[in-house]
Protein backbone atom coordinates (compact mmCIF):
# COMPACT_ATOMS: atom_id res chain seq x y z
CA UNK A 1 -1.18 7.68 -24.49
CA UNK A 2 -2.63 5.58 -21.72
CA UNK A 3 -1.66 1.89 -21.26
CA UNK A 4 -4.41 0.09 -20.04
CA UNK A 5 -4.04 -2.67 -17.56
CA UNK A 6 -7.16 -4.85 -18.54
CA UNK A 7 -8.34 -5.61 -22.19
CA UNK A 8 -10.31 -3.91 -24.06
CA UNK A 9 -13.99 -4.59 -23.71
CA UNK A 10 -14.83 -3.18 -27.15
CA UNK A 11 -16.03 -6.70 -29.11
CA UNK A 12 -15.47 -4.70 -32.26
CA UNK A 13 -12.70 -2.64 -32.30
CA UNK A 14 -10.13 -3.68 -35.18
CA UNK A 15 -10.91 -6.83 -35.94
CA UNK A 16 -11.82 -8.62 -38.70
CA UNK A 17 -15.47 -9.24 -38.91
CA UNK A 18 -14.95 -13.46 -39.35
CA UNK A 19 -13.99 -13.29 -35.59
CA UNK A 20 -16.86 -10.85 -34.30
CA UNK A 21 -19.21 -11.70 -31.67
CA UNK A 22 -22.86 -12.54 -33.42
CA UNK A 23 -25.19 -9.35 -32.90
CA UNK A 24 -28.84 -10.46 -31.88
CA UNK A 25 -31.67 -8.08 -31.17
CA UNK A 26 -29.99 -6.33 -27.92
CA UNK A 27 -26.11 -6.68 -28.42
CA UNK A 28 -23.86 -9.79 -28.97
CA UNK A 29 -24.86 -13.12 -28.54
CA UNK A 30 -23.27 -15.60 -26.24
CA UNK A 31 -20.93 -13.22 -24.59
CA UNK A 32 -20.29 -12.26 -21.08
CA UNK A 33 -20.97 -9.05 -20.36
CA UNK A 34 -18.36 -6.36 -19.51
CA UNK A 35 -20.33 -5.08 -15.94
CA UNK A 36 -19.45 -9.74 -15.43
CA UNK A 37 -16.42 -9.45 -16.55
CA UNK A 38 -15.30 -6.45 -13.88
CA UNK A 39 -16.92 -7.93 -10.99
CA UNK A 40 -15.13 -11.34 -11.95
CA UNK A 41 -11.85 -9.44 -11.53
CA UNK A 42 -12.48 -7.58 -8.21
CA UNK A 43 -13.81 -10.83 -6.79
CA UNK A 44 -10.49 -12.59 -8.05
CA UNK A 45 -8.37 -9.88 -6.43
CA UNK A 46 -10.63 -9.98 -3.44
CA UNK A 47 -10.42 -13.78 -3.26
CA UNK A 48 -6.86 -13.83 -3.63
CA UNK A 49 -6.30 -11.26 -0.68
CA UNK A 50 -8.41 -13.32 1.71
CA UNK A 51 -6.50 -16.34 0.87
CA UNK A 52 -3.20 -14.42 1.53
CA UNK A 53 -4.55 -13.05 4.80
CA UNK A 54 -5.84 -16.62 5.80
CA UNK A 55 -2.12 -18.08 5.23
CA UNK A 56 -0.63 -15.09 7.06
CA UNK A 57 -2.99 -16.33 10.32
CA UNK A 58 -2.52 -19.64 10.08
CA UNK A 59 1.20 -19.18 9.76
CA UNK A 60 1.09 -16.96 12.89
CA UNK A 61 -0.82 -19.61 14.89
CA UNK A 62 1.23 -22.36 14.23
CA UNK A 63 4.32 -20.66 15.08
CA UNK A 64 3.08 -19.26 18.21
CA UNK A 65 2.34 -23.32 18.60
CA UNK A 66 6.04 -23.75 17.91
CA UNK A 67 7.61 -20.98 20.10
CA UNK A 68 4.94 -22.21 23.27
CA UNK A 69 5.47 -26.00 22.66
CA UNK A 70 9.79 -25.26 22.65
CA UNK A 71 9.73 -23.32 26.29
């Protein structure tokens, strides 16, 4: 069996049917869709990597600063 990483998308899997999304005309009501829900993620990781990278730079630069400012 596979473990997945991320939740399970399926709004009605084994639950009971008190806590189930509200079904209008084309699907649930009120709730984000799964295609949202992915790109949320990748732009999280992709956020997160950028921030990383910009802290990385800036870290760089100022100890270049430190290293020039001490000769």
């Amino acid at each position: 069996m596979r473990v997945r990483v991320f939740t399970n998308l399926n709004l009605h899997g084994d639950v009971p049917l008190r806590v189930q999304p509200e079904i209008g005309e084309w699907g649930p009501r009120g709730t984000v869709p799964a295609r949202a829900k992915k790109r949320a993620r990748w732009l999280w990781i992709a956020g997160f990597v950028v921030v990383v990278t910009l802290l990385f730079v800036l870290g760089h630069w100022v100890y270049g600063l430190i290293m020039a400012a001490g000769s």
